[in-house]
N, C-alpha and C. Protein backbone atom coordinates (compact mmCIF):
# COMPACT_ATOMS: atom_id res chain seq x y z
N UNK A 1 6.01 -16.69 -15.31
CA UNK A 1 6.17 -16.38 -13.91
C UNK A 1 5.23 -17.29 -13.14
N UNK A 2 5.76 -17.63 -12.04
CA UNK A 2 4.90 -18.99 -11.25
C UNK A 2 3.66 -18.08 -10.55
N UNK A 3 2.80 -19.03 -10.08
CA UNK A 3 1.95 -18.15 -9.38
C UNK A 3 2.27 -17.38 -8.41
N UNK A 4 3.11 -18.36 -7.45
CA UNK A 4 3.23 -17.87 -6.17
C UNK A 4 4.60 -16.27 -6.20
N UNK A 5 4.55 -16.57 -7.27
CA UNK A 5 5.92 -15.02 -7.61
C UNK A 5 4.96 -13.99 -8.08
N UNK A 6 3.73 -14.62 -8.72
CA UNK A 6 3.10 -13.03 -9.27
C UNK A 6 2.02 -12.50 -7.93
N UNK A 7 1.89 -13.59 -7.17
CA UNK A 7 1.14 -13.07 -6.00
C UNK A 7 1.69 -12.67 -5.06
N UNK A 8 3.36 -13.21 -5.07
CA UNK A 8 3.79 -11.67 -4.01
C UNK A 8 3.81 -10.53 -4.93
N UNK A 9 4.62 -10.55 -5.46
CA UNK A 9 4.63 -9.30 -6.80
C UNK A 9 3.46 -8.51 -6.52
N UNK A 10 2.70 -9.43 -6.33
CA UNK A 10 1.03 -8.39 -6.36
C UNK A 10 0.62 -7.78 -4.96
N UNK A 11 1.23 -8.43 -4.01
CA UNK A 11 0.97 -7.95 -2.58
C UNK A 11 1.64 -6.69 -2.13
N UNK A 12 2.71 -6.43 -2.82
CA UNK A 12 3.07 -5.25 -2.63
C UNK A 12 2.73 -4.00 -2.09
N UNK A 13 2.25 -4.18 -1.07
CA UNK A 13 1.23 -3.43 -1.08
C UNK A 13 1.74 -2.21 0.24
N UNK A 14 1.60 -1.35 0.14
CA UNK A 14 2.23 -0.75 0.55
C UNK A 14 1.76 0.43 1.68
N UNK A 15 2.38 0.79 1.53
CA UNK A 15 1.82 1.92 2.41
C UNK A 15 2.75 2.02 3.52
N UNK A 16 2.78 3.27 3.70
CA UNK A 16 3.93 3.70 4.89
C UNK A 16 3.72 4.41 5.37
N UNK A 17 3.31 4.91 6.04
CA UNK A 17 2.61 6.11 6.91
C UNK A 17 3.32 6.06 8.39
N UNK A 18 2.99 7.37 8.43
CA UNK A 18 3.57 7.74 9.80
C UNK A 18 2.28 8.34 10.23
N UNK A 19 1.28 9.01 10.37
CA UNK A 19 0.21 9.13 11.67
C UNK A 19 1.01 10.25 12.62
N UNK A 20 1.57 10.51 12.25
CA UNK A 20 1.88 11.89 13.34
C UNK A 20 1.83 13.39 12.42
N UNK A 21 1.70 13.88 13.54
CA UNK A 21 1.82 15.09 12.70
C UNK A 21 2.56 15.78 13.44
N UNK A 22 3.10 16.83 12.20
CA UNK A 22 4.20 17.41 12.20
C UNK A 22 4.18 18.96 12.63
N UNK A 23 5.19 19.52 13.34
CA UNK A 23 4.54 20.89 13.62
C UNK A 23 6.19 21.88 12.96
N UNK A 24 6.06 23.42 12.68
CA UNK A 24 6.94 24.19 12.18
C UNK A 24 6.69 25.40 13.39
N UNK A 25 7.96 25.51 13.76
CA UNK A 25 8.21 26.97 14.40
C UNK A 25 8.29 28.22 13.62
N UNK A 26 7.12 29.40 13.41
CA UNK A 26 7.23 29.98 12.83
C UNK A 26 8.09 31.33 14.27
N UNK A 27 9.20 32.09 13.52
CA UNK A 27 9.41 32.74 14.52
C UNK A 27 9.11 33.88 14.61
N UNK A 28 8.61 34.61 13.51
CA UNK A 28 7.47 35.76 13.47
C UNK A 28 5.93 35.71 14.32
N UNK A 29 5.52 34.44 14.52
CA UNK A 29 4.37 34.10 15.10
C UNK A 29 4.44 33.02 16.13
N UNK A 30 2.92 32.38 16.26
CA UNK A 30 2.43 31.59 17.04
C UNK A 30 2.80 29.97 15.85
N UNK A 31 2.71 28.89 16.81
CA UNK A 31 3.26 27.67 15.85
C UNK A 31 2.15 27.65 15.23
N UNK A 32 2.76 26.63 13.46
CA UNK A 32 1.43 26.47 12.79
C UNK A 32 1.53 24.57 12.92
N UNK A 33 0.34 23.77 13.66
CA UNK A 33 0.49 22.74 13.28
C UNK A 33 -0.58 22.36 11.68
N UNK A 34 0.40 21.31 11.20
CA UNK A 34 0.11 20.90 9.73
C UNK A 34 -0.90 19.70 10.43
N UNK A 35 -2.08 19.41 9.27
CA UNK A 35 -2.98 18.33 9.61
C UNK A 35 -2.62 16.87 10.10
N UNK A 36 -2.99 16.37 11.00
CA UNK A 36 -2.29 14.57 10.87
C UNK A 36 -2.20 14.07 9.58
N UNK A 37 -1.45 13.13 9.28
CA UNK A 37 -1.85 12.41 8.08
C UNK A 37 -2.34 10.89 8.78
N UNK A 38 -2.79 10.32 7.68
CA UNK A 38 -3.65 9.30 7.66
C UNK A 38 -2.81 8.20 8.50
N UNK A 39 -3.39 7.16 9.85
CA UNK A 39 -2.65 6.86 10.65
C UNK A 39 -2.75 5.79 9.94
N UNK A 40 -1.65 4.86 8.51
CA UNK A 40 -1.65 3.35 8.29
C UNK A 40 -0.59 2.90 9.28
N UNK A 41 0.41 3.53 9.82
CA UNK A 41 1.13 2.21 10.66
C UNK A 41 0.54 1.21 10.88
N UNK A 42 1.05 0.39 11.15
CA UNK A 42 0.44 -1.33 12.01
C UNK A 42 0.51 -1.98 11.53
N UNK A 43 0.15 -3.24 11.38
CA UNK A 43 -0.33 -4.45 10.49
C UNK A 43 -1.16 -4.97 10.54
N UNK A 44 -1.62 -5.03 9.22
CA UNK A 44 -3.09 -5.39 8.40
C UNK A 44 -3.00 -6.61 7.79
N UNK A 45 -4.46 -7.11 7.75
CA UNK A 45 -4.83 -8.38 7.63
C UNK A 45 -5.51 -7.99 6.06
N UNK A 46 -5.22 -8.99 5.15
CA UNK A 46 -5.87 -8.57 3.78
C UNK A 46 -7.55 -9.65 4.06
N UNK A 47 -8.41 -8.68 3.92
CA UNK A 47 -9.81 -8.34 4.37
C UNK A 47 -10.50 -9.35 2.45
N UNK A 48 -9.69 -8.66 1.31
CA UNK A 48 -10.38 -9.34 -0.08
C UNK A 48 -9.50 -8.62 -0.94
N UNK A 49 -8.72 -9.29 -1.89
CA UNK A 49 -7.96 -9.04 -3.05
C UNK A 49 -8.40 -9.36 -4.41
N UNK A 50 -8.29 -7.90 -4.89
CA UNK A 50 -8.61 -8.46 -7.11
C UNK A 50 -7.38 -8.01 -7.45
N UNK A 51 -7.27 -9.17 -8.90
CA UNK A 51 -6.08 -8.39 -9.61
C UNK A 51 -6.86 -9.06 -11.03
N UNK A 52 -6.74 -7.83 -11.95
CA UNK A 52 -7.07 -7.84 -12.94
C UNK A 52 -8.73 -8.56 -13.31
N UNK A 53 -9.55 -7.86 -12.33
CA UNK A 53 -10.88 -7.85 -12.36
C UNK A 53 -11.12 -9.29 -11.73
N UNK A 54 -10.35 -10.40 -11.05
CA UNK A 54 -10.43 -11.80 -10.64
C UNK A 54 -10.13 -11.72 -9.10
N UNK A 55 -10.97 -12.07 -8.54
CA UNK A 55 -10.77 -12.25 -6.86
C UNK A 55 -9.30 -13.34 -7.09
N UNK A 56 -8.68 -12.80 -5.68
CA UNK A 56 -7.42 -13.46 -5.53
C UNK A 56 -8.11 -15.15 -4.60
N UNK A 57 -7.17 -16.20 -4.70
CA UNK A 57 -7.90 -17.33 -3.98
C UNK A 57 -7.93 -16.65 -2.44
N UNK A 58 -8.78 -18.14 -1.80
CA UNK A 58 -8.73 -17.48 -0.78
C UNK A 58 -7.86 -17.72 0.33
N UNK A 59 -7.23 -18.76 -0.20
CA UNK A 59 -5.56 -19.39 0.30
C UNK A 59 -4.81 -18.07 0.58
N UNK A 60 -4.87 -17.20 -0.26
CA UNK A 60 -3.90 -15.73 -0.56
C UNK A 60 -4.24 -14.94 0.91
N UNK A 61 -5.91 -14.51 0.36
CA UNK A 61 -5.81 -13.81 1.65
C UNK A 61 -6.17 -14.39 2.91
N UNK A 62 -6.25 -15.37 3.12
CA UNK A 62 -5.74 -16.04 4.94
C UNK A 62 -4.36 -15.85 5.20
N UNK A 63 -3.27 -15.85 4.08
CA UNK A 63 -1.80 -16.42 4.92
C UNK A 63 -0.90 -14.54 4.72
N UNK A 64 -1.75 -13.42 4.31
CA UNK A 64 -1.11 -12.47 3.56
C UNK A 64 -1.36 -11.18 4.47
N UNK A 65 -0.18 -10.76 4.95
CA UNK A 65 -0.39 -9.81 5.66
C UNK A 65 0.58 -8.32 5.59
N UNK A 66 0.39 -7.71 5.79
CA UNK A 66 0.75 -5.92 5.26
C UNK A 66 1.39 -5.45 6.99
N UNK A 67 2.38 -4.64 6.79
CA UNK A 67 3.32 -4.48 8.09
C UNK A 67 3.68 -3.10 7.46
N UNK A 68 3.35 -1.76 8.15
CA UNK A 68 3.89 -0.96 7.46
C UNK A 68 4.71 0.36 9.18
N UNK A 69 6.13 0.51 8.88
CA UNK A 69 6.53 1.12 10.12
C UNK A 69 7.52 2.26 9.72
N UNK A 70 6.81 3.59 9.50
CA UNK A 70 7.90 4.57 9.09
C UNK A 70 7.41 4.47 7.75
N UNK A 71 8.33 5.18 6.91
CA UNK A 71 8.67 4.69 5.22
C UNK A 71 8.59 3.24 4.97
N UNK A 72 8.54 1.98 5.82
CA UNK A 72 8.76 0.71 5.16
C UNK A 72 7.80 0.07 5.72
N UNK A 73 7.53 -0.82 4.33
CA UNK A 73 6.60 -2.05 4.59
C UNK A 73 7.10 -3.16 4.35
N UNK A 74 6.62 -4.36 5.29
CA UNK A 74 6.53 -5.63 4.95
C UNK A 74 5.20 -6.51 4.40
N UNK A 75 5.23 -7.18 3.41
CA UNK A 75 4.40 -7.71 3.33
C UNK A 75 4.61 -9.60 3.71
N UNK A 76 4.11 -10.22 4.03
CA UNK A 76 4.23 -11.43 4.12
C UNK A 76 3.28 -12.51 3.73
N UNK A 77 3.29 -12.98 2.46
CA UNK A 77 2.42 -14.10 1.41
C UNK A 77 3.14 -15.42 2.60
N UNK A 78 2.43 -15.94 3.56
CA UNK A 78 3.06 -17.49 4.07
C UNK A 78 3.96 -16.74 4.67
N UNK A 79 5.25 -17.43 4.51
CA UNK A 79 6.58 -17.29 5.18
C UNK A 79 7.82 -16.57 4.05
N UNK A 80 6.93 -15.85 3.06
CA UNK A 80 7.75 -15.51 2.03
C UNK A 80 7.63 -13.85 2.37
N UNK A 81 8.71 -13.15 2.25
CA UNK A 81 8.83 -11.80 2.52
C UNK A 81 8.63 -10.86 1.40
N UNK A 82 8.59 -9.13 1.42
CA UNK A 82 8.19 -8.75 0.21
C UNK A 82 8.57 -6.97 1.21
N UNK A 83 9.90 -6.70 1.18
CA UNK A 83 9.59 -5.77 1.60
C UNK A 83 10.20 -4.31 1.11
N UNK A 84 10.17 -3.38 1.36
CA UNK A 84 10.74 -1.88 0.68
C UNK A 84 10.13 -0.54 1.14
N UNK A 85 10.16 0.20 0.53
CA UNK A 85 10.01 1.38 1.38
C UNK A 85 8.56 1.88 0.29
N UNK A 86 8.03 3.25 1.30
CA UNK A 86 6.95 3.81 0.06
C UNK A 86 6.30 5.36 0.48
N UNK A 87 6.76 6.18 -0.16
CA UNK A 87 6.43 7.45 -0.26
C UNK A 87 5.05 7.80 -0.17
N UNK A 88 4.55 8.94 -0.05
CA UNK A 88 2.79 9.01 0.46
C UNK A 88 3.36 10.19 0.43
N UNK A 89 1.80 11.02 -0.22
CA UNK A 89 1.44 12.63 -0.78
C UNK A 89 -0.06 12.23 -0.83
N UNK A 90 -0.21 12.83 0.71
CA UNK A 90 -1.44 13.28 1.70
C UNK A 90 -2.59 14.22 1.10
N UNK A 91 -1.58 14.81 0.10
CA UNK A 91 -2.38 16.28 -0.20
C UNK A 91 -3.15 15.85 -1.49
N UNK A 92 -3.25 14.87 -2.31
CA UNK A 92 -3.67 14.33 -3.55
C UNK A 92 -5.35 13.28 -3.23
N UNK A 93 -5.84 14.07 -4.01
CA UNK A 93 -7.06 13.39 -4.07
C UNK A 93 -7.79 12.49 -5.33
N UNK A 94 -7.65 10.96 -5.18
CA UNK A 94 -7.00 10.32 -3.87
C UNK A 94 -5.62 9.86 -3.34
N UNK A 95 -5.71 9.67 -2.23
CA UNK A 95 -4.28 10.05 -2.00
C UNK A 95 -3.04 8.84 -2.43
N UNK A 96 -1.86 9.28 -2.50
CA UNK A 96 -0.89 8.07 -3.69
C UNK A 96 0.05 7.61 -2.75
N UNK A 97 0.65 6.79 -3.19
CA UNK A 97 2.34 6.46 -2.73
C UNK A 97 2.95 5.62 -4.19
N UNK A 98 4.21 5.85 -3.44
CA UNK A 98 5.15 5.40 -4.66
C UNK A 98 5.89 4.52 -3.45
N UNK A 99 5.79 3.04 -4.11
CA UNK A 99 6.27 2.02 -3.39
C UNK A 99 7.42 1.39 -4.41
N UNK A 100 8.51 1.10 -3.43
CA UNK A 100 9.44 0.52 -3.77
C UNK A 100 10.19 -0.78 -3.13
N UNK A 101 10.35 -1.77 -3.57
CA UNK A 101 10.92 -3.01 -3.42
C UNK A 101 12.50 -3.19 -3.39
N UNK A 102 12.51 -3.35 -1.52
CA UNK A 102 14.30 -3.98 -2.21
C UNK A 102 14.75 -5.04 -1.62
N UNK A 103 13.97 -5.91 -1.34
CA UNK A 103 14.06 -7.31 -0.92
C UNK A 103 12.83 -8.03 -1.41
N UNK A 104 12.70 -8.99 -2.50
CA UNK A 104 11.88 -9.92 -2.47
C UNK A 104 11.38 -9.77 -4.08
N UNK A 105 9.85 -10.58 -4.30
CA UNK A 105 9.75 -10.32 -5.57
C UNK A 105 9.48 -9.19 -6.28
N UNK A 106 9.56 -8.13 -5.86
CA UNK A 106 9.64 -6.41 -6.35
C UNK A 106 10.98 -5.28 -5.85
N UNK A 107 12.08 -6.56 -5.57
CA UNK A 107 13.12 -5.63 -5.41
C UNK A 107 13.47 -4.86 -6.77
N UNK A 108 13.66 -3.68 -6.76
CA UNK A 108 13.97 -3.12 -8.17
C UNK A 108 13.00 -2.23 -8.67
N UNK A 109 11.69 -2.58 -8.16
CA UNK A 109 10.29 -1.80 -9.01
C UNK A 109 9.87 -0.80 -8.27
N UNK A 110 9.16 -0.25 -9.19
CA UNK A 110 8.42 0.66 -8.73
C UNK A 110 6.84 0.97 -8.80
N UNK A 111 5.69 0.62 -7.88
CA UNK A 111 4.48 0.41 -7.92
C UNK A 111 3.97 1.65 -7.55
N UNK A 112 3.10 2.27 -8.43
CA UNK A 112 2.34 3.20 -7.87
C UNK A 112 1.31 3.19 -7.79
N UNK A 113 0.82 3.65 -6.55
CA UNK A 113 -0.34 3.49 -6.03
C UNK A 113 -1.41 4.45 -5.43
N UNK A 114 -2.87 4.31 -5.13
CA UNK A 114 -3.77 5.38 -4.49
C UNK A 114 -4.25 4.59 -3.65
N UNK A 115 -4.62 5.09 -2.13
CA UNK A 115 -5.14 4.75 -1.62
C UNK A 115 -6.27 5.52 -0.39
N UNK A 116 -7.10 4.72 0.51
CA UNK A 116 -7.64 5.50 1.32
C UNK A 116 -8.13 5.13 2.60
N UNK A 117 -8.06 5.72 3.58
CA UNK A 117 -8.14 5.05 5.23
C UNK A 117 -9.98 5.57 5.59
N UNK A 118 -10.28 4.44 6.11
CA UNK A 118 -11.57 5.03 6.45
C UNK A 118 -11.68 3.68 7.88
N UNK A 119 -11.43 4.56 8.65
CA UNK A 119 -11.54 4.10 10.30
C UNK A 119 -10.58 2.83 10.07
N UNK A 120 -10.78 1.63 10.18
CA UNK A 120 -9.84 0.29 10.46
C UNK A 120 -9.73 -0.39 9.02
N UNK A 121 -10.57 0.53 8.04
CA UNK A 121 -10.07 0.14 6.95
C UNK A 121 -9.17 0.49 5.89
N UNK A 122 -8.30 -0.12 5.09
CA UNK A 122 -7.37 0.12 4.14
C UNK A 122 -7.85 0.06 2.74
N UNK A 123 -7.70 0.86 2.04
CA UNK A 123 -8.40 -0.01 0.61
C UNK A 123 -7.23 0.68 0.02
N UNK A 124 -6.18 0.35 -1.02
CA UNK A 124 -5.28 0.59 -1.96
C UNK A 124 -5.17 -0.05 -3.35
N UNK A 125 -5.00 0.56 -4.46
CA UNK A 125 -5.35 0.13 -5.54
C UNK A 125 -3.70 0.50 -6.22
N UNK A 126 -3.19 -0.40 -7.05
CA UNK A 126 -1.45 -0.60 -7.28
C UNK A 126 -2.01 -1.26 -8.91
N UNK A 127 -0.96 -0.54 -9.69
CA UNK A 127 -0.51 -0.48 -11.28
C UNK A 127 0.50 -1.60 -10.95
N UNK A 128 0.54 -2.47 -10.91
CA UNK A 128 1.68 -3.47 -10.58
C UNK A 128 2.68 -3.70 -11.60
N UNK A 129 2.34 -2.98 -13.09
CA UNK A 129 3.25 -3.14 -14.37
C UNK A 129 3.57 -1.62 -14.09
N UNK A 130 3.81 -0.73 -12.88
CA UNK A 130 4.75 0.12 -12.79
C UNK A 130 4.31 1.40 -14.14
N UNK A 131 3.56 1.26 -14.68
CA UNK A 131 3.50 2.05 -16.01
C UNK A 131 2.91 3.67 -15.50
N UNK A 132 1.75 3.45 -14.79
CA UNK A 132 0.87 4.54 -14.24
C UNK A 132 0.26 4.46 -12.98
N UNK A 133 -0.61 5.42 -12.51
CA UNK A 133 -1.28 5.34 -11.27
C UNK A 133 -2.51 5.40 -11.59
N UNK A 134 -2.71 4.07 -10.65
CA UNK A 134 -4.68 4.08 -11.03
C UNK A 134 -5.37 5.50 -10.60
N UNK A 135 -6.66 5.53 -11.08
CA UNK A 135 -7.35 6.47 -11.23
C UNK A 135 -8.56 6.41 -10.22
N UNK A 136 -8.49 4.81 -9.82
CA UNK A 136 -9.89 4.64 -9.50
C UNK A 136 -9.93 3.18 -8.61
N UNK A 137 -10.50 3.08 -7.56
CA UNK A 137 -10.44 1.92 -6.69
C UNK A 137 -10.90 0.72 -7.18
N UNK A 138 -10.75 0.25 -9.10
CA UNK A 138 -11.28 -0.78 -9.31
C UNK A 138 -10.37 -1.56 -9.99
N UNK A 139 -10.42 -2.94 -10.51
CA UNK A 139 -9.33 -3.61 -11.19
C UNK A 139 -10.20 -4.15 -12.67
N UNK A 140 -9.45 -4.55 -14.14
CA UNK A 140 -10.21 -4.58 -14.76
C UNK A 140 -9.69 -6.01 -15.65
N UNK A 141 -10.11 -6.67 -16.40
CA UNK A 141 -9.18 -7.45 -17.41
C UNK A 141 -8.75 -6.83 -18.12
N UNK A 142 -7.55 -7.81 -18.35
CA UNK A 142 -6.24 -7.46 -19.21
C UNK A 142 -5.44 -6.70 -18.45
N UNK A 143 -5.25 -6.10 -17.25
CA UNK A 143 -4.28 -4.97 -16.32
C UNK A 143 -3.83 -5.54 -15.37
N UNK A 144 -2.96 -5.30 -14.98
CA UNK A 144 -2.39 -5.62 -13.72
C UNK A 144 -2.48 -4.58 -12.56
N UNK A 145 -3.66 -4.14 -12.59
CA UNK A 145 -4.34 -3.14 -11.59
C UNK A 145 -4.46 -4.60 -10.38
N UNK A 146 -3.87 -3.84 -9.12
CA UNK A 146 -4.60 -5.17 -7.50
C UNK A 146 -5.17 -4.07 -6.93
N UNK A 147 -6.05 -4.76 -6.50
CA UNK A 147 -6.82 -3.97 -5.37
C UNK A 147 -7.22 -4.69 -4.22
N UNK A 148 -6.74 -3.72 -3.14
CA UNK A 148 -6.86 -4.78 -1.60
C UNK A 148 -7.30 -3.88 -0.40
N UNK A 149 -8.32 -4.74 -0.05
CA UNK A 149 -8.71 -3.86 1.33
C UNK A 149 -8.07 -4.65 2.59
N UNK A 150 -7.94 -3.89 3.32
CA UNK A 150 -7.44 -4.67 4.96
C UNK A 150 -7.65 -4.21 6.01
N UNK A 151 -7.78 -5.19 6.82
CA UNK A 151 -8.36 -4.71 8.09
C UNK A 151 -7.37 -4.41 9.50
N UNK A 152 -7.48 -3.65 10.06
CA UNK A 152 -6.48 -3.58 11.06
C UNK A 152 -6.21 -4.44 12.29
N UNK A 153 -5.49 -5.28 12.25
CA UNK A 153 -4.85 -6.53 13.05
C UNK A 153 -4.69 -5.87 14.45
């Protein structure tokens, strides 16, 4: 696999968030609103990337950017696209998504991932061989664990 295919592959990065919160009419009572969830909409600037315990160059993260609106993200390595949809379960500590590809070099897959918002920052950590969900915000040799923080554009 060429480089530039395993580094979109690896950008995948996902996240889909919606930032609103949701409310239920109870009709026995008063409404109950449910907590916000974590506001990732927008697009993010990749801040520093590892994959498999190796900083990504730094060519990668100047041209690589994260677009996430609803269920779907874009990612964009240059002028090369990478995009699909990605599930998020708020209630898991830490919290996951299940990202999916259906345009580009991860159409077909399935990446799972944890991640966590702390003010303008993103940090998400992605099993990129689809096998499991990391455990832990770090990347190691021999795995295809990425880990990427980003900053809000």
């Amino acid at each position: 696999m060429g480089r530039s295919k395993l580094v979109l592959m690896l950008v995948v990065v996902a996240v889909a968030g919606c930032g609103r919160s949701s409310t239920s009419t109870n009709t026995q009572g008063p409404k109950r609103v449910e907590p916000a969830r974590p506001m990732i909409e927008g697009a993010w600037l990749v801040e520093s990337a590892e994959m498999g315990g190796q900083a990504m160059p730094a060519e990668f993260v100047k041209t690589t950017t994260l677009t996430i609106s609803g269920d779907q993200y874009v990612v964009m390595v240059g002028n090369a696209p990478d995009r699909g949809t990605v599930r998020r379960d708020d209630t898991k500590s830490p919290m996951t998504m299940d990202i999916v590809g259906f345009e580009g070099p991860n159409k077909g897959k399935t990446i799972l991932a944890i991640y966590e918002l702390v003010g303008d920052k993103l940090r998400v950590c992605y099993d990129m061989s689809g096998e499991s969900r990391p455990t832990e915000f770090a990347t190691k040799p021999g795995t295809k664990l990425f880990l990427a923080t980003y900053g809000r554009k």
